[in-house]
PDB file of N, CA and C in Angstrom:
ATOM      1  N   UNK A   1      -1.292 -15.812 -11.284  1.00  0.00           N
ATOM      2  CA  UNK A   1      -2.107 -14.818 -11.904  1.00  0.00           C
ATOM      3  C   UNK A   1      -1.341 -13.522 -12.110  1.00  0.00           C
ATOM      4  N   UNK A   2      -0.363 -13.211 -11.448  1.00  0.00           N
ATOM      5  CA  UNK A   2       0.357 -12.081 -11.639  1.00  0.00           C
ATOM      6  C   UNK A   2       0.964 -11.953 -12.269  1.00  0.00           C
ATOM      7  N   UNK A   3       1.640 -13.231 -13.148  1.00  0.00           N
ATOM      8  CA  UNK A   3       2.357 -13.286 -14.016  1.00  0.00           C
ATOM      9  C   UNK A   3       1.692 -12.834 -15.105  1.00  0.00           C
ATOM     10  N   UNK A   4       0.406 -13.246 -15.531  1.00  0.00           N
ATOM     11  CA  UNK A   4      -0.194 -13.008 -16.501  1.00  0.00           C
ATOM     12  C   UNK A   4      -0.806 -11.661 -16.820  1.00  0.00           C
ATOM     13  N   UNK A   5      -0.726 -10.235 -15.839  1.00  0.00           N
ATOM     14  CA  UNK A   5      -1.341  -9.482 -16.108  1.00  0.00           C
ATOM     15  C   UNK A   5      -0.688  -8.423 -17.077  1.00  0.00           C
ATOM     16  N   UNK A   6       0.859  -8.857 -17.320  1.00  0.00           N
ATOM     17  CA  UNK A   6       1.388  -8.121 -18.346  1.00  0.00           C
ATOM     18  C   UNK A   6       1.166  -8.697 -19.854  1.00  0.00           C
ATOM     19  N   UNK A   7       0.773  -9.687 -19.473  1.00  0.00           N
ATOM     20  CA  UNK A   7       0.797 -10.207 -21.083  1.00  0.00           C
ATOM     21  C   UNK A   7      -0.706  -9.734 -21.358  1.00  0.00           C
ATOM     22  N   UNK A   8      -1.753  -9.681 -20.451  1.00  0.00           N
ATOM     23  CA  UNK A   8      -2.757  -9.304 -20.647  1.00  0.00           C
ATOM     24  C   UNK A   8      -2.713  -7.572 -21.393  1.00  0.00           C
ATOM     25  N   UNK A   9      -2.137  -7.147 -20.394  1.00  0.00           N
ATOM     26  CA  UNK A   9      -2.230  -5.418 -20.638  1.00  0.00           C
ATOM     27  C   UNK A   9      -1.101  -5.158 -22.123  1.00  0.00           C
ATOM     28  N   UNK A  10      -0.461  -6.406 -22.566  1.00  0.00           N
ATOM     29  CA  UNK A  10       0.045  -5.940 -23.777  1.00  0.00           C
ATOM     30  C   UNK A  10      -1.146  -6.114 -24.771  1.00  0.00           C
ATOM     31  N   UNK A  11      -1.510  -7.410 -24.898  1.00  0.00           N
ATOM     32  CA  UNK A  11      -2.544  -8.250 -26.166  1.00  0.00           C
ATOM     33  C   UNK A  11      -3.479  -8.144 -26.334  1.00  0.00           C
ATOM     34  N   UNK A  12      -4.430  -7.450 -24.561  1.00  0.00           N
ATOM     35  CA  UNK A  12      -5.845  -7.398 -24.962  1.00  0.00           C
ATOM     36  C   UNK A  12      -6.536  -6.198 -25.916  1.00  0.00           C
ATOM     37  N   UNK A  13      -5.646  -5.456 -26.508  1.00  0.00           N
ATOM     38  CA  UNK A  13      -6.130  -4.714 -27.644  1.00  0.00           C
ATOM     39  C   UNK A  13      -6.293  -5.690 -28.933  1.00  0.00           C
ATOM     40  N   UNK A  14      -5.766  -6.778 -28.849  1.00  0.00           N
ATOM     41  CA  UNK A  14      -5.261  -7.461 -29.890  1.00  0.00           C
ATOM     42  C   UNK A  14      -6.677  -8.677 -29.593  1.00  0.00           C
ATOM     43  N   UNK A  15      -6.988  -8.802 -28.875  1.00  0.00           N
ATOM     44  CA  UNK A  15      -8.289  -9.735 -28.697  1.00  0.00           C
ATOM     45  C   UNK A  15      -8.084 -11.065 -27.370  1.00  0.00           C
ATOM     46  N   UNK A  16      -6.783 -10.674 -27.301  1.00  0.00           N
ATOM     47  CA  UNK A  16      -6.952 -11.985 -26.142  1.00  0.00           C
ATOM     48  C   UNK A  16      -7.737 -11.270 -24.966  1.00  0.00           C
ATOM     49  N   UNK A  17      -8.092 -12.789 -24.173  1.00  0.00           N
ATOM     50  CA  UNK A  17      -9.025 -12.851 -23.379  1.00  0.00           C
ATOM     51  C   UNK A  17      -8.674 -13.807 -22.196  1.00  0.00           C
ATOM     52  N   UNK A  18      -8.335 -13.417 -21.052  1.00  0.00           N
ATOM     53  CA  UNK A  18      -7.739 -14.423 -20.026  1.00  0.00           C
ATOM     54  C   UNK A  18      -8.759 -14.564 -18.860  1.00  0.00           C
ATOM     55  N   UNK A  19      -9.544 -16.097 -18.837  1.00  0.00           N
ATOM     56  CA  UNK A  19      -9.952 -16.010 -17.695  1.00  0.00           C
ATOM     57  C   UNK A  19      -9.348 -17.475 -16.881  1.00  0.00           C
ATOM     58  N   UNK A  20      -9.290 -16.822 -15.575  1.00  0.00           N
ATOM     59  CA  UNK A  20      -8.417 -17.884 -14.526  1.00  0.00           C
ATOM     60  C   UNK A  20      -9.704 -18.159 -13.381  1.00  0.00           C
ATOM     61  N   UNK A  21      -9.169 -19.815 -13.021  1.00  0.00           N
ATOM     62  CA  UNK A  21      -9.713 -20.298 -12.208  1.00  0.00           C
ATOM     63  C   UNK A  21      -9.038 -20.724 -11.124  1.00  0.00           C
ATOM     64  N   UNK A  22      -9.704 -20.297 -10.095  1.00  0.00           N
ATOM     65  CA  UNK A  22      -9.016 -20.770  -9.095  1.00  0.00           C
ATOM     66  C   UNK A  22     -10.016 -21.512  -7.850  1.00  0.00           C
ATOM     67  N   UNK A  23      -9.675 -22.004  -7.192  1.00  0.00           N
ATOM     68  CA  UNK A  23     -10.087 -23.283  -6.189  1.00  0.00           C
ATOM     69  C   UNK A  23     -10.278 -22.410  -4.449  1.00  0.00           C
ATOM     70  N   UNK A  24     -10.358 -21.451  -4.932  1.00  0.00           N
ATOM     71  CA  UNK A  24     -10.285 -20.771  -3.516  1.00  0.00           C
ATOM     72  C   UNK A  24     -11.460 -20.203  -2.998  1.00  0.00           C
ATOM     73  N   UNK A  25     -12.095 -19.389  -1.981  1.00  0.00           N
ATOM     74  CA  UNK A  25     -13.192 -19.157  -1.716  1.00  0.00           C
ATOM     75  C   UNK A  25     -13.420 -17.669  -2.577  1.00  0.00           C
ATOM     76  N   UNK A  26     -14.558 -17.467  -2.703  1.00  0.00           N
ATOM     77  CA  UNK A  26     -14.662 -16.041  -3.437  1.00  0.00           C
ATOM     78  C   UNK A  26     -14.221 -14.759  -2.857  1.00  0.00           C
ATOM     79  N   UNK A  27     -14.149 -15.102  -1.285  1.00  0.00           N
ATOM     80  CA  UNK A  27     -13.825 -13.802  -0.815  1.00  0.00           C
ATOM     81  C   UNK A  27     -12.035 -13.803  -0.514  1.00  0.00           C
ATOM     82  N   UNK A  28     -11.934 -14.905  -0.303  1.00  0.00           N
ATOM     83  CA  UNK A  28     -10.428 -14.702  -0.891  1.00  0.00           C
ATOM     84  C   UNK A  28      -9.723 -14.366  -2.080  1.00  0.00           C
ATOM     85  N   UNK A  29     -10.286 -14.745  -3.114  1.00  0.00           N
ATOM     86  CA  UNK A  29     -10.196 -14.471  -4.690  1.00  0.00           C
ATOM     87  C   UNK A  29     -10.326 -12.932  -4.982  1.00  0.00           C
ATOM     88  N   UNK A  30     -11.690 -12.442  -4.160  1.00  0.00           N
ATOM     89  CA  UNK A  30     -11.848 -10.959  -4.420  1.00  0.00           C
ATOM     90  C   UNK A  30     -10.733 -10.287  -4.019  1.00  0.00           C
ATOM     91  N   UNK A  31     -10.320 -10.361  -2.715  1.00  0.00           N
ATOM     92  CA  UNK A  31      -9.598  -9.434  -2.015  1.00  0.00           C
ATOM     93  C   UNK A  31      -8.162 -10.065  -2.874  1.00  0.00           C
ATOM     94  N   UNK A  32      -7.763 -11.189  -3.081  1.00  0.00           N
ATOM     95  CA  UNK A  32      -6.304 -11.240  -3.708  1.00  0.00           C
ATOM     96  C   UNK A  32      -6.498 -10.279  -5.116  1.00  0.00           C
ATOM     97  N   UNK A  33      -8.231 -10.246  -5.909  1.00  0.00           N
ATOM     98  CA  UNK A  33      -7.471  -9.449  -7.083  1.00  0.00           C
ATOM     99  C   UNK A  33      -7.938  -8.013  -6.342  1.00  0.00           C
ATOM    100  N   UNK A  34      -7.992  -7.620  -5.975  1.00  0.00           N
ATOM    101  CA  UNK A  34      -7.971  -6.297  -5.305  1.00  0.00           C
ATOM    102  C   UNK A  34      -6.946  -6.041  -4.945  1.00  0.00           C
ATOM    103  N   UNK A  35      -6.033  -6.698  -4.310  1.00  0.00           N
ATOM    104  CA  UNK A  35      -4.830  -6.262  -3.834  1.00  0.00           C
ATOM    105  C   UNK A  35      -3.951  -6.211  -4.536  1.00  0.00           C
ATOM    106  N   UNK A  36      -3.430  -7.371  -5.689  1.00  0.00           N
ATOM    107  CA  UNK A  36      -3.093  -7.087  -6.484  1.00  0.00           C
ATOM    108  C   UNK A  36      -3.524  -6.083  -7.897  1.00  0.00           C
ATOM    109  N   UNK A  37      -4.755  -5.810  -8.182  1.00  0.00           N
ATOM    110  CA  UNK A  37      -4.794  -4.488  -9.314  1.00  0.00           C
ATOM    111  C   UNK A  37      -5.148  -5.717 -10.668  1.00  0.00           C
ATOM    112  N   UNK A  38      -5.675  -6.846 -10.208  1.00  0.00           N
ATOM    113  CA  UNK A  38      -5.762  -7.898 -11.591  1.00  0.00           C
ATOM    114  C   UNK A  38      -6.882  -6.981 -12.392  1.00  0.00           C
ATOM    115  N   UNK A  39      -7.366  -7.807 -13.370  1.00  0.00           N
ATOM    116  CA  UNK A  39      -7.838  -6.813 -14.225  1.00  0.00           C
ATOM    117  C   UNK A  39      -8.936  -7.749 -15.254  1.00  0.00           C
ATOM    118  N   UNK A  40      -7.723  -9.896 -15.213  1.00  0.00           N
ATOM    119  CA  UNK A  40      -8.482 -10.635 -15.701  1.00  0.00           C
ATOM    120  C   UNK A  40      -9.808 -11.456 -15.214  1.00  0.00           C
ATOM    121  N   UNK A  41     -10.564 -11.609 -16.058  1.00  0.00           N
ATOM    122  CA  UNK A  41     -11.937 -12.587 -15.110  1.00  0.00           C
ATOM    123  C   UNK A  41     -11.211 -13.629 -14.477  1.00  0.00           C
ATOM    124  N   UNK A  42     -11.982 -13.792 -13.628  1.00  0.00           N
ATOM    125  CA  UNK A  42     -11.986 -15.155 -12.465  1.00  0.00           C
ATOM    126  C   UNK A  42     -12.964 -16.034 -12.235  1.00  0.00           C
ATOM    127  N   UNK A  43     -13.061 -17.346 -12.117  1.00  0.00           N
ATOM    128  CA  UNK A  43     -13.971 -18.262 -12.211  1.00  0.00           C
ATOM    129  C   UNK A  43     -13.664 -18.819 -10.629  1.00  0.00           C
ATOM    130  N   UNK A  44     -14.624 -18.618 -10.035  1.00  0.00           N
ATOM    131  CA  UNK A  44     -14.414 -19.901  -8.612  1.00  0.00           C
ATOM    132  C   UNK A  44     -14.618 -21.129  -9.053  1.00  0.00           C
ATOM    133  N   UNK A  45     -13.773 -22.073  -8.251  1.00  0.00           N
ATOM    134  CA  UNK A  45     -13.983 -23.595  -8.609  1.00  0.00           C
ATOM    135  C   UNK A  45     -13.757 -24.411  -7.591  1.00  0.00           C
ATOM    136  N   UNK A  46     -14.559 -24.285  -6.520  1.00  0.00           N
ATOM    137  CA  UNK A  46     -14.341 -24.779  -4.894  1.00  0.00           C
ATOM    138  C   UNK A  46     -14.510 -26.638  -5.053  1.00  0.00           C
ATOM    139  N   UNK A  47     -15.484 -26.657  -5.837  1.00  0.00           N
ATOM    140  CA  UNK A  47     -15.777 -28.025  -6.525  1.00  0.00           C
ATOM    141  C   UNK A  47     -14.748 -28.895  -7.641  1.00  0.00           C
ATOM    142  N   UNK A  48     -13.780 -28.211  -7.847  1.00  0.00           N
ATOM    143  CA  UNK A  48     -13.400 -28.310  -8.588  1.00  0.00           C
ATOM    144  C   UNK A  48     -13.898 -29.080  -9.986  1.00  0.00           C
ATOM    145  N   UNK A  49     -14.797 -28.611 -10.203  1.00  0.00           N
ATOM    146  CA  UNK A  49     -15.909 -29.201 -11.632  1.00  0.00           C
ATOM    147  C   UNK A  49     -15.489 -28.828 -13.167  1.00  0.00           C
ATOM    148  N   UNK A  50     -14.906 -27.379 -12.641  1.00  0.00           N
ATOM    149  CA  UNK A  50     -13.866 -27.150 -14.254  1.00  0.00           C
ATOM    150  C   UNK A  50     -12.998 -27.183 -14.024  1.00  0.00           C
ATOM    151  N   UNK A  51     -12.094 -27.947 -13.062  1.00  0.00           N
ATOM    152  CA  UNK A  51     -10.482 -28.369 -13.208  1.00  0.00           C
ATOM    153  C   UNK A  51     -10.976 -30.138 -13.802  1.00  0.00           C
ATOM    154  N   UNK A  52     -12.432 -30.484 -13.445  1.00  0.00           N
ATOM    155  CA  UNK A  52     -12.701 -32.032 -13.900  1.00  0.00           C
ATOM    156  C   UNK A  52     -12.583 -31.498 -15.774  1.00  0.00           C
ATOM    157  N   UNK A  53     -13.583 -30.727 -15.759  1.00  0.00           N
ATOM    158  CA  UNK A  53     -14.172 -30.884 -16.622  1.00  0.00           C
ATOM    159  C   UNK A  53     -13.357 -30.611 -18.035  1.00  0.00           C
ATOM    160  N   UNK A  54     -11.919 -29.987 -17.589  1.00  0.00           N
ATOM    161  CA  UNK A  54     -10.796 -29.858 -18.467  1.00  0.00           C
ATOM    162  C   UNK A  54      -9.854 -30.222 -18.384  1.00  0.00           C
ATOM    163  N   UNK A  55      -9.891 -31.994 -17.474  1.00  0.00           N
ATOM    164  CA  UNK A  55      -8.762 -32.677 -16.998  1.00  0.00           C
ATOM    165  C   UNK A  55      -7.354 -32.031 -16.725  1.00  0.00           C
ATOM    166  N   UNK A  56      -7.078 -31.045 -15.940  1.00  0.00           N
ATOM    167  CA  UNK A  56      -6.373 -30.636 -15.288  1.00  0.00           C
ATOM    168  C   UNK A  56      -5.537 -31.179 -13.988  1.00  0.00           C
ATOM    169  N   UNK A  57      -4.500 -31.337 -14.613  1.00  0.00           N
ATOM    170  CA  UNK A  57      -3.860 -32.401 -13.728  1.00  0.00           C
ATOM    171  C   UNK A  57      -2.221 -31.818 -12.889  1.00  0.00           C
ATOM    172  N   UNK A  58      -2.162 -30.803 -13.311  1.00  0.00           N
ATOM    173  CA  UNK A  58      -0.920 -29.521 -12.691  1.00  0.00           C
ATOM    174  C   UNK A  58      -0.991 -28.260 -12.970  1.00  0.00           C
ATOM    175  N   UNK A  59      -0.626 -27.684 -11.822  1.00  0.00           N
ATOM    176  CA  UNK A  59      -0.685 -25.976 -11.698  1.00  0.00           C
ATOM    177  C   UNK A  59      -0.140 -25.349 -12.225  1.00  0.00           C
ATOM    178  N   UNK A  60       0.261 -24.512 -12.463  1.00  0.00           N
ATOM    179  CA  UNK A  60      -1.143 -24.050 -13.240  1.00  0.00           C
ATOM    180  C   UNK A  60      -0.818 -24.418 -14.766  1.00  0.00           C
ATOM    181  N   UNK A  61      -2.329 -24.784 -15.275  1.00  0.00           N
ATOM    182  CA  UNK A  61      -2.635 -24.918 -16.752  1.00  0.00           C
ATOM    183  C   UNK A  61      -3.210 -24.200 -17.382  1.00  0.00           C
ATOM    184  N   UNK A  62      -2.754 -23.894 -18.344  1.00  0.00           N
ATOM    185  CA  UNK A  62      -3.074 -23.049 -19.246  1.00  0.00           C
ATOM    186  C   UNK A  62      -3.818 -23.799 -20.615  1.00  0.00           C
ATOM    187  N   UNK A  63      -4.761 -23.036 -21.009  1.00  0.00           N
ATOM    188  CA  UNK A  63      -5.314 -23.576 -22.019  1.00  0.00           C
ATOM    189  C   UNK A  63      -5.306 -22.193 -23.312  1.00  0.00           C
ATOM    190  N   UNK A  64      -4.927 -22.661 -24.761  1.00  0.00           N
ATOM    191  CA  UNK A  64      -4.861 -21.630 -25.610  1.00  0.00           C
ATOM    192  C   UNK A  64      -6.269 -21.881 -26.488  1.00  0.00           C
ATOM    193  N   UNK A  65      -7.562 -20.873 -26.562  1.00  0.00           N
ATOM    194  CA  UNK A  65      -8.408 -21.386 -26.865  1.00  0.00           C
ATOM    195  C   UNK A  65      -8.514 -20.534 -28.297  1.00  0.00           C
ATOM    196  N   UNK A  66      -8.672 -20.972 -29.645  1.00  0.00           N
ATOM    197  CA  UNK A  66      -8.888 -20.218 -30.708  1.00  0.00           C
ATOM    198  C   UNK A  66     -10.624 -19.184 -30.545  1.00  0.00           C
ATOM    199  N   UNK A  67     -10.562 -18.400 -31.381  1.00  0.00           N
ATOM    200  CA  UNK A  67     -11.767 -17.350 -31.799  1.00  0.00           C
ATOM    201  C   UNK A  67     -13.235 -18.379 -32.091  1.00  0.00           C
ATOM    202  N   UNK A  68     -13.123 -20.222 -32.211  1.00  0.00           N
ATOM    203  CA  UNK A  68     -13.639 -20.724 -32.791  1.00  0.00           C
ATOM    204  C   UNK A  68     -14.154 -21.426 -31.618  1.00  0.00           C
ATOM    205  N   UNK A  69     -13.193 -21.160 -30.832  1.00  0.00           N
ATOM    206  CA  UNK A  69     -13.355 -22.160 -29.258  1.00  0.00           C
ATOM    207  C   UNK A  69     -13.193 -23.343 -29.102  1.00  0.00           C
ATOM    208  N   UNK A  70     -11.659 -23.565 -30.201  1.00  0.00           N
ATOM    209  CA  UNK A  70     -11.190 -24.850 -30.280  1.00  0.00           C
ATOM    210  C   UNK A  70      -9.885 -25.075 -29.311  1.00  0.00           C
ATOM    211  N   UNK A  71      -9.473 -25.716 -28.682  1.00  0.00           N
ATOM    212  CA  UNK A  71      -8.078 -25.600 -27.749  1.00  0.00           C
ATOM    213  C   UNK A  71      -7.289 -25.807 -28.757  1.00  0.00           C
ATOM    214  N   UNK A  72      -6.155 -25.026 -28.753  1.00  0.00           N
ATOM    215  CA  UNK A  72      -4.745 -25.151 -29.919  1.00  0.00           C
ATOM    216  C   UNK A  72      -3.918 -25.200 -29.255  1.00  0.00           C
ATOM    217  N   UNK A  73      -3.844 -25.033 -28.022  1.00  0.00           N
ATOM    218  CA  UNK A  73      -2.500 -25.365 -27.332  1.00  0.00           C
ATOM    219  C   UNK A  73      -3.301 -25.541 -26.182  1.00  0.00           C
ATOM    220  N   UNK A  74      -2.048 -26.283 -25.111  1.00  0.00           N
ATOM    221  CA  UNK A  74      -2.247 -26.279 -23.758  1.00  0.00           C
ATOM    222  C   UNK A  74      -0.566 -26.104 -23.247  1.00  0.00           C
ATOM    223  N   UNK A  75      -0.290 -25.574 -21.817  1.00  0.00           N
ATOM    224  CA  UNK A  75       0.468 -25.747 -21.370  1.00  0.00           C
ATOM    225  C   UNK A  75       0.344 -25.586 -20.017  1.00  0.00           C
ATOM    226  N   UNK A  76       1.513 -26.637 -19.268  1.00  0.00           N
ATOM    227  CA  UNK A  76       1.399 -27.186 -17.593  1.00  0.00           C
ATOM    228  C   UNK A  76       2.557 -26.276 -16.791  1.00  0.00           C
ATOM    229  N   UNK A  77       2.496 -25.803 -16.094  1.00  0.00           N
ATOM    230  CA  UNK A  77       3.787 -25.601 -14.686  1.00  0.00           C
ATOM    231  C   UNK A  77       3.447 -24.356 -14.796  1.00  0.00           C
ATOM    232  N   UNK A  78       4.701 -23.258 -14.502  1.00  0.00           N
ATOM    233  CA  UNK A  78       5.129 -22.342 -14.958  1.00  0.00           C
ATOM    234  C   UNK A  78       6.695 -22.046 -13.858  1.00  0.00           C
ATOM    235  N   UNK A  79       7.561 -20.923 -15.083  1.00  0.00           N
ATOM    236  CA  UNK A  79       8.974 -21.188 -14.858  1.00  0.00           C
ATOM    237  C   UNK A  79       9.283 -20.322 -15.690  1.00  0.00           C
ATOM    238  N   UNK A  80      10.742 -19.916 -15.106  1.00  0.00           N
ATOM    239  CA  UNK A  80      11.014 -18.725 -15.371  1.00  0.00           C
ATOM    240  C   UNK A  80      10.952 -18.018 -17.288  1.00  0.00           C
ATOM    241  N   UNK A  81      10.587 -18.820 -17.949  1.00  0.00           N
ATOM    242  CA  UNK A  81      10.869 -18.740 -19.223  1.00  0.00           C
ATOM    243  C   UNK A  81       9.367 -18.957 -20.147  1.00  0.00           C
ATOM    244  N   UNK A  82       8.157 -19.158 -18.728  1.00  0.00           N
ATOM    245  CA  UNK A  82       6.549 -19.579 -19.026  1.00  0.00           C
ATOM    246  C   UNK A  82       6.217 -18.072 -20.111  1.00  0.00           C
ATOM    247  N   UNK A  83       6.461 -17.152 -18.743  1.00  0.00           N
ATOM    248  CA  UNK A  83       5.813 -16.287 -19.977  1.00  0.00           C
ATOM    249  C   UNK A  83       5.981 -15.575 -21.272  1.00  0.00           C
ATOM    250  N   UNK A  84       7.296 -15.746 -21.601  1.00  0.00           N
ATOM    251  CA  UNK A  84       8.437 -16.260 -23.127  1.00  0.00           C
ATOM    252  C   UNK A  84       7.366 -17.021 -23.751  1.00  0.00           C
ATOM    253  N   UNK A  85       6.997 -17.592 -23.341  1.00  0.00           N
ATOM    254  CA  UNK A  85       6.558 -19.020 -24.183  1.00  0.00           C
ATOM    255  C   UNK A  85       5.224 -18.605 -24.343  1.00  0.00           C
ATOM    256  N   UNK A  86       4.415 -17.730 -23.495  1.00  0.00           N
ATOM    257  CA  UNK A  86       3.011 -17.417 -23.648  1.00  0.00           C
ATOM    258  C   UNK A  86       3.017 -16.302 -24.651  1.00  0.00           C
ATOM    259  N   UNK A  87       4.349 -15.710 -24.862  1.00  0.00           N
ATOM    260  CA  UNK A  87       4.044 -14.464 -25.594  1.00  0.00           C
ATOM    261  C   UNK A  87       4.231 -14.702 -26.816  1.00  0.00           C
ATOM    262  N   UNK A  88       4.796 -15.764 -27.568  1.00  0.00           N
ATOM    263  CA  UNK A  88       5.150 -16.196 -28.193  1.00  0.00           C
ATOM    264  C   UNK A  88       4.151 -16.733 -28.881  1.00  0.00           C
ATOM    265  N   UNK A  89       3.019 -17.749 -27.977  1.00  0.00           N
ATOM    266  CA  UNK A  89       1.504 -18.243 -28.337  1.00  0.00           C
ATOM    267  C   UNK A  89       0.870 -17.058 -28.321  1.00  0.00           C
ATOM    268  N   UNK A  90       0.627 -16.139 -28.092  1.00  0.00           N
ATOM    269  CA  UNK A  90       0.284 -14.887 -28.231  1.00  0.00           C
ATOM    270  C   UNK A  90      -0.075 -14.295 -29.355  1.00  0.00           C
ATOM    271  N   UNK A  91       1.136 -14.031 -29.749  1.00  0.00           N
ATOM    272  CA  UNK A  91       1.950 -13.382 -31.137  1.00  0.00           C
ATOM    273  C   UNK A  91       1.930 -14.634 -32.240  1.00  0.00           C
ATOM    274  N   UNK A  92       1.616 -15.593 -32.069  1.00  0.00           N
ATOM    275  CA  UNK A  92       1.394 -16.512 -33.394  1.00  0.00           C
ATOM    276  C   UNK A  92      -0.464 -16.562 -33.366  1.00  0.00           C
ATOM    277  N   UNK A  93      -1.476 -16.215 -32.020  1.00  0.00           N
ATOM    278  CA  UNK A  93      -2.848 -16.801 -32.191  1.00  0.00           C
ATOM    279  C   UNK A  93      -3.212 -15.223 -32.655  1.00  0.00           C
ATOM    280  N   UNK A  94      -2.820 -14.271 -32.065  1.00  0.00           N
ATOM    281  CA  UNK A  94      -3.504 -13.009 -32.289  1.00  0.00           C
ATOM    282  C   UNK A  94      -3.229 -11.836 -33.414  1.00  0.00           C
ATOM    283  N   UNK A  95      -3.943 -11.987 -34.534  1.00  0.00           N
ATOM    284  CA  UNK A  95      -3.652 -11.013 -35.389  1.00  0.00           C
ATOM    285  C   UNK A  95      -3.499  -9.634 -34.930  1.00  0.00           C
ATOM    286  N   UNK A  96      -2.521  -8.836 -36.235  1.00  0.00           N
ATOM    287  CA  UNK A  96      -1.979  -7.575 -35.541  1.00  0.00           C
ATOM    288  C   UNK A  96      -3.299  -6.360 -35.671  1.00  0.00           C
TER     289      UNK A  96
END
């Protein structure tokens, strides 16, 4: 999630919208984005019912969802060159 809060604080004038899920308890979730200064929504998923429900099968996944709420991309892992690659999906989904 930390990775993502710069790409957030560049694009979200631009319309992106990042929300992350994570598998952890809520009060752990709170206090990690508190401590860190996050900024994006968070979804609990103790059930993991929306890691089912969007066949998610490695950490972290990313899903690129159009204005239409169609998935246009997806992508799995992350590595040193992930968020290159997110800014990149970025800058091709989000008009200037």
């Amino acid at each position: 999630m930390l990775q993502l809060q710069p790409l957030l604080d560049e694009y979200e004038s631009r319309g992106l919208v990042i929300i992350t899920v994570a598998a952890d308890s809520d009060e752990h979730i709170k206090e990690f984005w508190e401590e860190n200064g996050l900024e994006m929504a968070v979804l609990s998923d103790t059930d993991y019912s929306i890691s089912s429900s969007f066949d998610v099968r490695g950490y972290p996944t990313g899903y690129f969802i159009d204005r239409e709420g169609l998935i246009v991309d997806k992508s799995v892992g992350w590595g040193g060159s992930s968020l290159k690659k997110w800014i990149e999906k970025a800058e091709k989904l989000l008009p200037e």
